[in-house]
N, C-alpha and C. Protein backbone atom coordinates (compact mmCIF):
# COMPACT_ATOMS: atom_id res chain seq x y z
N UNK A 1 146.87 57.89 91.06
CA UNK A 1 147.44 57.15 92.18
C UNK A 1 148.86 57.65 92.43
N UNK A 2 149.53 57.83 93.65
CA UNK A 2 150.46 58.50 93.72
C UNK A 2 151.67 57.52 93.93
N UNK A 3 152.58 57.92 93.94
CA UNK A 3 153.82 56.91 93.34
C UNK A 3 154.51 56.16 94.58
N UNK A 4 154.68 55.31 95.00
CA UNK A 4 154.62 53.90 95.48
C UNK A 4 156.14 53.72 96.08
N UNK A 5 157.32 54.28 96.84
CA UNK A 5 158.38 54.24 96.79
C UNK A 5 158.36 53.14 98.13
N UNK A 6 159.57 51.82 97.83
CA UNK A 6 159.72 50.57 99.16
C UNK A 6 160.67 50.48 98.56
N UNK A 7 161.35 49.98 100.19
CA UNK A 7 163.13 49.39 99.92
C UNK A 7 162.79 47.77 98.78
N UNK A 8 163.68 47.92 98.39
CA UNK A 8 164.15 46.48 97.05
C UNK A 8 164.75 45.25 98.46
N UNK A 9 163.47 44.30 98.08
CA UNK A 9 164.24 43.20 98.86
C UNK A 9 164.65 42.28 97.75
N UNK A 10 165.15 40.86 98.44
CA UNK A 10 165.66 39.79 97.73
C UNK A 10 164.95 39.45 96.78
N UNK A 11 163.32 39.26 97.50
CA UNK A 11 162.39 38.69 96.70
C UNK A 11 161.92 39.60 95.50
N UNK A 12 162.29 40.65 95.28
CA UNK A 12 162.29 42.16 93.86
C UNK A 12 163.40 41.85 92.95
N UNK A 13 164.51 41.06 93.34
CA UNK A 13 165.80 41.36 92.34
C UNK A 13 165.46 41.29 91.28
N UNK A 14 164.68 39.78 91.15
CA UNK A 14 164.43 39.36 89.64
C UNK A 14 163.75 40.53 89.09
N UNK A 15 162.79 40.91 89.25
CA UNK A 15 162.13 42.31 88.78
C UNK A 15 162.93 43.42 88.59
N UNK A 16 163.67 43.46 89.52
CA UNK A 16 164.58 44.84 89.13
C UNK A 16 165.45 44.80 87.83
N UNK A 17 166.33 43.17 88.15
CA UNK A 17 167.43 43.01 87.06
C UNK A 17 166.67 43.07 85.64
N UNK A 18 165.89 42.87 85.12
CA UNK A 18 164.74 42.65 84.30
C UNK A 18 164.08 44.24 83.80
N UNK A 19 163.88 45.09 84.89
CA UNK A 19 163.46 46.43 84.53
C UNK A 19 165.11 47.10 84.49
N UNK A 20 165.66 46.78 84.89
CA UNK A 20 167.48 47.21 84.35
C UNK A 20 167.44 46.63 83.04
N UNK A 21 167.39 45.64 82.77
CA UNK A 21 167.81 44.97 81.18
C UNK A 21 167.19 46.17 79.80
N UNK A 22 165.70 46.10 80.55
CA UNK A 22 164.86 46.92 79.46
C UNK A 22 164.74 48.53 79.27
N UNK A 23 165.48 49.21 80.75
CA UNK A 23 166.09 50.40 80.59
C UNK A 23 167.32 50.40 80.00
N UNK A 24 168.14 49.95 79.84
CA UNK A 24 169.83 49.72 79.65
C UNK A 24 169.85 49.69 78.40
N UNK A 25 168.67 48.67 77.33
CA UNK A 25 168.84 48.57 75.95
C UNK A 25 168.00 50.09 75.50
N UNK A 26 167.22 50.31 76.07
CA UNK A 26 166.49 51.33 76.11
C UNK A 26 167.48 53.02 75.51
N UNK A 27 168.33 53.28 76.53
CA UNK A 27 169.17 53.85 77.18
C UNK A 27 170.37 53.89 76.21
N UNK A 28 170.89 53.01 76.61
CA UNK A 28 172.28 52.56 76.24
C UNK A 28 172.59 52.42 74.91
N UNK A 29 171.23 51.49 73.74
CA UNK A 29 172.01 50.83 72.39
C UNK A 29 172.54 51.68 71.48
N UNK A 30 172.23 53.40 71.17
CA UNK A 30 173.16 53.88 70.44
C UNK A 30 174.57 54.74 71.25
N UNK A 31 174.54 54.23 72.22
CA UNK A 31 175.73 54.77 73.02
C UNK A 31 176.90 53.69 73.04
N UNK A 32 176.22 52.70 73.46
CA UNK A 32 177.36 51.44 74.36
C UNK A 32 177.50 50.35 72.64
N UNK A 33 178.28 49.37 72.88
CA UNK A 33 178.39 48.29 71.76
C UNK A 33 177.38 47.32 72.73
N UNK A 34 176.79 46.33 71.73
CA UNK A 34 175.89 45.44 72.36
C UNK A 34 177.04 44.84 73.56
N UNK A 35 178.00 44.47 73.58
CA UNK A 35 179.08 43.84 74.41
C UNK A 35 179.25 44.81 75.47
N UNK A 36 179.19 45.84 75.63
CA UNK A 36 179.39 46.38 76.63
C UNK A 36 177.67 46.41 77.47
N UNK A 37 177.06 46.39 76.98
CA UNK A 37 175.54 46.56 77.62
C UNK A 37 175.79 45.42 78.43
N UNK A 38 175.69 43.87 77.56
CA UNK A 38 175.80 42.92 78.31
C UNK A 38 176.67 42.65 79.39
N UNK A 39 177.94 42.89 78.96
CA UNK A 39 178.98 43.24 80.23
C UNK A 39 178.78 43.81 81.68
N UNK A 40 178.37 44.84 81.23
CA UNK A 40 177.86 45.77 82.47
C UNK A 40 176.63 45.06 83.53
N UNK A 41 175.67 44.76 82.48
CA UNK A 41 174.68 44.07 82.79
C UNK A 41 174.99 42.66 83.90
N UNK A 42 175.41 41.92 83.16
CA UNK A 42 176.17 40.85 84.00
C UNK A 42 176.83 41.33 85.28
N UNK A 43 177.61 42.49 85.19
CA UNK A 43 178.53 42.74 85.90
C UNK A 43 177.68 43.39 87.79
N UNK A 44 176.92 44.21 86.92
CA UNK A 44 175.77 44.98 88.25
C UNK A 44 174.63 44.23 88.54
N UNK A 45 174.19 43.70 87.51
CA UNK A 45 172.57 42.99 87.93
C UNK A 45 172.55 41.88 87.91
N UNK A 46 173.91 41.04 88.60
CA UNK A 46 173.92 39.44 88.74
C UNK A 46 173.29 39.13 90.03
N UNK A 47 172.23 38.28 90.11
CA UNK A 47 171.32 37.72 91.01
C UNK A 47 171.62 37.97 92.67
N UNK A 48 173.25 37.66 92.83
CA UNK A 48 173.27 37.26 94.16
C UNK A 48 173.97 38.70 94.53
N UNK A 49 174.75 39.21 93.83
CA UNK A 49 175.05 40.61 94.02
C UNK A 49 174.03 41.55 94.47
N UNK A 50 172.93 41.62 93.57
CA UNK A 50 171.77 42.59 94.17
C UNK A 50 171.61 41.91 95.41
N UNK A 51 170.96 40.96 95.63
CA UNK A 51 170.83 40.36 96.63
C UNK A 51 171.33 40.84 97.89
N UNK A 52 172.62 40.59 97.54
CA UNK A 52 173.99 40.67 98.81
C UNK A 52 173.70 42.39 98.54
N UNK A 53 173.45 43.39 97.96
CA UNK A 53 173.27 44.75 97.94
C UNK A 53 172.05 45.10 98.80
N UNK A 54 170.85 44.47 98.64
CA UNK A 54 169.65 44.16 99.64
C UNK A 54 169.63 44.48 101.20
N UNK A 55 171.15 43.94 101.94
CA UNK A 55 171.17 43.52 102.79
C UNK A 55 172.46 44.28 103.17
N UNK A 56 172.91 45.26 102.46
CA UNK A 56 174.06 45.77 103.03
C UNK A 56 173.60 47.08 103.66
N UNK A 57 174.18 47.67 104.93
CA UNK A 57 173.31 48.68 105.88
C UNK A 57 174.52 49.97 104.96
N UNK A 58 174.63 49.85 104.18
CA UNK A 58 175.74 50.94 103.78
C UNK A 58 175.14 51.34 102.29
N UNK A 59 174.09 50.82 101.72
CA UNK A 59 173.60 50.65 100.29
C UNK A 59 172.19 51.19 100.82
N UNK A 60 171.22 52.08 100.31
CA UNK A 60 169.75 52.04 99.90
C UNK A 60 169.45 51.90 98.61
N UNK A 61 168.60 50.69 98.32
CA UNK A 61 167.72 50.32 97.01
C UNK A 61 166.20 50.46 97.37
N UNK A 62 166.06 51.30 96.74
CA UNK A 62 164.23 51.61 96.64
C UNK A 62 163.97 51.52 95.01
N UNK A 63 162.71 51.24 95.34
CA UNK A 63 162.08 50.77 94.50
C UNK A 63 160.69 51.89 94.20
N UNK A 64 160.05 51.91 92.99
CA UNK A 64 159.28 53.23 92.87
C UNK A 64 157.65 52.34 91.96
N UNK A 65 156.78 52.01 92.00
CA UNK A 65 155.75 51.56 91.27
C UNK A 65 154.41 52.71 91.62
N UNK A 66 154.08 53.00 90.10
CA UNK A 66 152.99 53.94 89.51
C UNK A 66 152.20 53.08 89.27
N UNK A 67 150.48 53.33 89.99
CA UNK A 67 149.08 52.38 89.13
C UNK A 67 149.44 50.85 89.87
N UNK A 68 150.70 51.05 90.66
CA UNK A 68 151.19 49.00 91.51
C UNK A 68 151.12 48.74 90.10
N UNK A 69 152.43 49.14 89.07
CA UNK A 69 153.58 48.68 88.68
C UNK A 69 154.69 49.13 88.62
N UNK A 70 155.46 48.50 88.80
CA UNK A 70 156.76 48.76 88.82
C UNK A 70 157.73 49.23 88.19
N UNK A 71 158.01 51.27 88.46
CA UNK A 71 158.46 51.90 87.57
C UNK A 71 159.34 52.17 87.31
N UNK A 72 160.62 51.97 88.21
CA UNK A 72 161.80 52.62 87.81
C UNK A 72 162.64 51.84 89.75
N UNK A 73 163.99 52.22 89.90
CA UNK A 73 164.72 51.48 90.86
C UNK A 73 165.80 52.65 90.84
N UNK A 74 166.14 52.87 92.21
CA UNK A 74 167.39 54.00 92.46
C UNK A 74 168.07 53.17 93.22
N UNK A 75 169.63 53.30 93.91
CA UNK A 75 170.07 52.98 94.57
C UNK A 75 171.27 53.91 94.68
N UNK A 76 171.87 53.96 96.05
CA UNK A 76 172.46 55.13 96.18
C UNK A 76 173.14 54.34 97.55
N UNK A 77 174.31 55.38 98.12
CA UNK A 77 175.41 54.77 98.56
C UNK A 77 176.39 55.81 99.24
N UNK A 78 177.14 55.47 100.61
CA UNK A 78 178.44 56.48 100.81
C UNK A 78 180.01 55.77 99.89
N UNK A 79 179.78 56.62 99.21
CA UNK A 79 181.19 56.34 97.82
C UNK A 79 182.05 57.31 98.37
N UNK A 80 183.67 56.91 98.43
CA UNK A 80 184.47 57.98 98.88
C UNK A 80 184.63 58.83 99.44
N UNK A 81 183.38 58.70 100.94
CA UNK A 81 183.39 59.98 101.44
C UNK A 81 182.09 60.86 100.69
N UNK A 82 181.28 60.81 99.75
CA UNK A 82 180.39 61.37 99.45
C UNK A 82 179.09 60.32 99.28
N UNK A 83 178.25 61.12 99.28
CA UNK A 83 176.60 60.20 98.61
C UNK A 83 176.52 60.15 97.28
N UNK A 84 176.26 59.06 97.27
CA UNK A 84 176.35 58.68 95.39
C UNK A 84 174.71 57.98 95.15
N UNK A 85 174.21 58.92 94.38
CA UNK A 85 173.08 58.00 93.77
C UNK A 85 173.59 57.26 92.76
N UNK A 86 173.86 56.05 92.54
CA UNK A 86 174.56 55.00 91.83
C UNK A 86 173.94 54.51 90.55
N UNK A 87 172.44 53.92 90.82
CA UNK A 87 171.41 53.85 90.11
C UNK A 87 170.12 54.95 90.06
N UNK A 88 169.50 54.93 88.71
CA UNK A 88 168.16 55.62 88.40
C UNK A 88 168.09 55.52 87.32
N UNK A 89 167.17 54.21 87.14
CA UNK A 89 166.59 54.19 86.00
C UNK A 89 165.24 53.89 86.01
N UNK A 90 164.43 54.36 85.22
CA UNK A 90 162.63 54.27 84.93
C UNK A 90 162.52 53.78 83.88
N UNK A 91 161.13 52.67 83.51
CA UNK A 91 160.80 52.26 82.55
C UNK A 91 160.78 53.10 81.48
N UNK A 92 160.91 53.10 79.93
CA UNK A 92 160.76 54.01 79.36
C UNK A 92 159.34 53.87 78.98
N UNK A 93 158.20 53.53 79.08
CA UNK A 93 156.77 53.58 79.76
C UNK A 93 156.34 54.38 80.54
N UNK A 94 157.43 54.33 81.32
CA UNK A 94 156.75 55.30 82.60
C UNK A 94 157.85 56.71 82.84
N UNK A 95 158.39 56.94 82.08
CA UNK A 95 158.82 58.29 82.35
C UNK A 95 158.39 59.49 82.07
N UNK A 96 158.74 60.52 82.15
CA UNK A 96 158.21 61.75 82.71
C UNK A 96 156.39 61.56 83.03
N UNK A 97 156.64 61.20 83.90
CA UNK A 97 155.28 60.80 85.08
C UNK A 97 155.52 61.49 86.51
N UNK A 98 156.83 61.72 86.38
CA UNK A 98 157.47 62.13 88.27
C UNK A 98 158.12 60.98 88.74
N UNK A 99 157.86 59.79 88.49
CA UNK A 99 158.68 58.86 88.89
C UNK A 99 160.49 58.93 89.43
N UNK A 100 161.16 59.29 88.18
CA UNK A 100 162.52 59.70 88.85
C UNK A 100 162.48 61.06 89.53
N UNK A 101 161.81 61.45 89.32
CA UNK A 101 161.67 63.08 90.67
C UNK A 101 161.68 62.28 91.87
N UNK A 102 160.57 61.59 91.92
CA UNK A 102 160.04 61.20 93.39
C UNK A 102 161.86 60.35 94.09
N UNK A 103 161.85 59.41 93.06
CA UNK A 103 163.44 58.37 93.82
C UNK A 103 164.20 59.61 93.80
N UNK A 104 164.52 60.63 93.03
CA UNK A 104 165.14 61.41 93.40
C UNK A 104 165.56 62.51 94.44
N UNK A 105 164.08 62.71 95.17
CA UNK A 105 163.77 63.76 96.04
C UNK A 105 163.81 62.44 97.42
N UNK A 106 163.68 61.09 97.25
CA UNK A 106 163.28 60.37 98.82
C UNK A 106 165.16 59.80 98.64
N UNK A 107 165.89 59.81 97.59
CA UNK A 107 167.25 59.78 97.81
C UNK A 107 167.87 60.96 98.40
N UNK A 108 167.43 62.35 98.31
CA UNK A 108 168.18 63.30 98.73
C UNK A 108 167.70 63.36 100.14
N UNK A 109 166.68 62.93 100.66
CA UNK A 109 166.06 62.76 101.96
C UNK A 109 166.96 61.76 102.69
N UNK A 110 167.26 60.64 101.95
CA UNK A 110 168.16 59.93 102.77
C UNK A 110 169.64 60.02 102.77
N UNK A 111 170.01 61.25 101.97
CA UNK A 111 171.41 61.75 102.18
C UNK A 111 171.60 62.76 102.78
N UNK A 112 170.42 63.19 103.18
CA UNK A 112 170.44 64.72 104.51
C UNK A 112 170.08 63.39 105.66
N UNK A 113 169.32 62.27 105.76
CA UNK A 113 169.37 61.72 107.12
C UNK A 113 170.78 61.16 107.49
N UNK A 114 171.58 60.76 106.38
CA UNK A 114 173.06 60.26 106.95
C UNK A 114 173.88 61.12 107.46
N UNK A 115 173.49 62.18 106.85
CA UNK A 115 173.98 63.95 106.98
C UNK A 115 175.40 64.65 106.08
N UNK A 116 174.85 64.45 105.29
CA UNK A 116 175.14 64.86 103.81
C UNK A 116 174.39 65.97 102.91
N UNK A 117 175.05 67.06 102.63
CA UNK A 117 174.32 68.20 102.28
C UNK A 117 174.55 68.23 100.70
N UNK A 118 175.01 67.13 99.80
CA UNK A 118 175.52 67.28 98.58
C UNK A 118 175.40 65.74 98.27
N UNK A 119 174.30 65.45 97.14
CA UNK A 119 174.92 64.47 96.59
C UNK A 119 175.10 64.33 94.89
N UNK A 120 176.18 63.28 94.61
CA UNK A 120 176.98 63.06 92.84
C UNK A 120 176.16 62.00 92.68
N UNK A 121 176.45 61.83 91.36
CA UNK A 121 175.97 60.66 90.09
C UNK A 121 177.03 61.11 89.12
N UNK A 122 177.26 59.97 88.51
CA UNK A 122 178.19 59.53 87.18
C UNK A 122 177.23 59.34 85.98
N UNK A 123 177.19 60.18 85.19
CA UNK A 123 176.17 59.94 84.09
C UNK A 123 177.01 59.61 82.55
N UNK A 124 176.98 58.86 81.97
CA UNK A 124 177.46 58.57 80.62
C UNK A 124 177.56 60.05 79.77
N UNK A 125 178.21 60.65 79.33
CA UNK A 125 178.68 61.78 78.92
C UNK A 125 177.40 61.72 77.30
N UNK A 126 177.13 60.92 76.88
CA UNK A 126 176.85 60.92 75.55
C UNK A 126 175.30 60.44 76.08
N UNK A 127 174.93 60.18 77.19
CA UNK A 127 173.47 60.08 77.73
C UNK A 127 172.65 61.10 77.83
N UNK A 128 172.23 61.75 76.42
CA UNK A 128 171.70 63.59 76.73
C UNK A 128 170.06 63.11 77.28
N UNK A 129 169.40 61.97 77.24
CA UNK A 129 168.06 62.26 77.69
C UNK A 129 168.59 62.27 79.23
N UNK A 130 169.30 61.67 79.75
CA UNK A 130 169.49 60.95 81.18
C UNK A 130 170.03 62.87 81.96
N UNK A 131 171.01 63.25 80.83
CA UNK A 131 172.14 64.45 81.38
C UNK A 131 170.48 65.61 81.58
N UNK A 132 169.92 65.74 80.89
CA UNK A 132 168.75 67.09 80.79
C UNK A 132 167.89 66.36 81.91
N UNK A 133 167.33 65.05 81.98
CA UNK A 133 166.48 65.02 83.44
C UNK A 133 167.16 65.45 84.51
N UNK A 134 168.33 65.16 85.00
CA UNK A 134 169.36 65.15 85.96
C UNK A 134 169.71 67.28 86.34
N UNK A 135 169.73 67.57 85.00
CA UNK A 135 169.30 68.91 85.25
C UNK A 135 168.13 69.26 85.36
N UNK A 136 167.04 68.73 85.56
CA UNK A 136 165.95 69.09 85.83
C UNK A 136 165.78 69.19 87.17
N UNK A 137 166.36 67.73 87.84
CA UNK A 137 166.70 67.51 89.19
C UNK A 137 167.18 68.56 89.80
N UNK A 138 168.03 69.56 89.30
CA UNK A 138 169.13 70.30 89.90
C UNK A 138 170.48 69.85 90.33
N UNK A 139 170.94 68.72 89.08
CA UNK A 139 171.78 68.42 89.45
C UNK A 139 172.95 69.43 88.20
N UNK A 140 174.37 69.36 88.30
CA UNK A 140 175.31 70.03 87.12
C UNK A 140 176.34 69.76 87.27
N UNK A 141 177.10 69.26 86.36
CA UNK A 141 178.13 69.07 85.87
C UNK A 141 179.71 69.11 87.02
N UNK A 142 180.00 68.77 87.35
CA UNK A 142 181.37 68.66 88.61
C UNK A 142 182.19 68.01 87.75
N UNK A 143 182.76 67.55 87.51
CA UNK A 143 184.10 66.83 86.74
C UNK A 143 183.75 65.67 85.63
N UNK A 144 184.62 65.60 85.00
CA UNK A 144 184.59 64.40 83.88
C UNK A 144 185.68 63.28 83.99
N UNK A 145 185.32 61.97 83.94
CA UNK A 145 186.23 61.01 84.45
C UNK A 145 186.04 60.09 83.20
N UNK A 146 186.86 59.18 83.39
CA UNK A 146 186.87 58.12 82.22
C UNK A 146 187.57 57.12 83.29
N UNK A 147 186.64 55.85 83.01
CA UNK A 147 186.94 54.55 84.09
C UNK A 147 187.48 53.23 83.22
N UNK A 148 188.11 52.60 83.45
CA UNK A 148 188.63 51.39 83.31
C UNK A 148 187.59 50.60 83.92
N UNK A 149 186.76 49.65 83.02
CA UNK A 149 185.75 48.77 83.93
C UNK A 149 186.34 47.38 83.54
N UNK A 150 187.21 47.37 82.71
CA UNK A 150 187.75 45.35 82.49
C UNK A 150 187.25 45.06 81.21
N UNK A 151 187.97 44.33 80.96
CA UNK A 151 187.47 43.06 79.33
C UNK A 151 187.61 44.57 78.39
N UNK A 152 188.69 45.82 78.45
CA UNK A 152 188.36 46.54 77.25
C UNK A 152 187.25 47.50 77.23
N UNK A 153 187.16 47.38 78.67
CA UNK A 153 185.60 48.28 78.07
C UNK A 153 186.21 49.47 78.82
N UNK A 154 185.41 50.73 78.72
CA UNK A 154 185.67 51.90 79.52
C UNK A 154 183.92 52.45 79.99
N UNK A 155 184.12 53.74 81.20
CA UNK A 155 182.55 54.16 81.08
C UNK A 155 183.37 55.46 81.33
N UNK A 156 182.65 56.52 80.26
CA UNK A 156 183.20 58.44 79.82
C UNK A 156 181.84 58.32 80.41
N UNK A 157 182.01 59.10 81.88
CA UNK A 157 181.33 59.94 82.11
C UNK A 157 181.71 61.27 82.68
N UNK A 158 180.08 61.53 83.36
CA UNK A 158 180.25 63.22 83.72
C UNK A 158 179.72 62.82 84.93
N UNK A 159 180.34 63.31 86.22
CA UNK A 159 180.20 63.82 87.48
C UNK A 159 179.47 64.76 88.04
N UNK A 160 178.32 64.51 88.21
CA UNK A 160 176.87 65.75 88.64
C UNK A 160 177.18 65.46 90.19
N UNK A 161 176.18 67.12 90.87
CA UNK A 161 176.23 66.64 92.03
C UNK A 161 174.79 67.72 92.19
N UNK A 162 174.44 67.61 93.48
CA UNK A 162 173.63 68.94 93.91
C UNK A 162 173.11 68.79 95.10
N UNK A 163 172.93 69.58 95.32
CA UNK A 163 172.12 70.12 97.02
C UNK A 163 171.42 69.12 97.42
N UNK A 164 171.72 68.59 98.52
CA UNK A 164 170.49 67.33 98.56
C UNK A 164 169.27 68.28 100.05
């Protein structure tokens, strides 16, 4: 069955925030301190935020389900003057299936329709499964930043970009 990509409405958040929780611990627990997972967590996948993200004409959230379930969630964005795929994460169930190919290839579709020939992602520097898919993508390495996110926490990442 071939892979299932629809915009994320209101009525998906709960599902999304939920397939975020279980990628993030997935992902994240020998990288981040349990306090920062939750932090973050709270911070991006609070109910009314996605929500209010749903509905903003400046944000795309799609959504990706393999077999009609629900595999993975991208969301992407004009950040500073560039296209930012913001989110991409897949169940760890359902990965390497094509799933993040597919959000990946219908995100670069909608950053050549805004008309954008290049788009970045911020990837956690110490995220090597996340950094090698992302080069699979054709995405590579553009700068390294280190962010101030609040409460003590920081996010070291790496700045990819590529041909959209």
């Amino acid at each position: 069955m071939p892979i299932d990509i629809r915009p994320i409405t209101p009525n998906d958040v709960s599902a999304i925030a939920s397939l975020a929780r279980t990628t993030w611990l997935d992902a994240y627990a020998d990288i981040l301190s349990p306090e920062q997972i939750e932090y973050m967590l709270a911070q991006r996948y609070d109910h009314e935020r996605l929500c209010a993200e749903t509905q903003d004409p400046q944000k795309w959230l799609r959504q990706a389900s393999l077999n009609g379930v629900l595999a993975g969630f991208a969301a992407c964005e004009v950040y500073k003057g560039e296209f930012k795929l913001d989110k991409l994460y897949i169940h760890p169930d359902m990965q390497r299936k094509g799933v993040g190919a597919a959000l990946v290839n219908h995100v670069a579709t909608i950053a050549r329709e805004q008309g954008f020939s290049v788009m970045i992602l911020a990837v956690n520097k110490h995220n090597e499964r996340a950094i090698r898919a992302y080069n699979r993508y054709g995405f590579h390495v553009r700068d390294k930043i280190v962010t101030d996110i609040g409460s003590g926490f920081i996010m070291d990442d790496y700045v990819m970009e590529k041909t959209a």
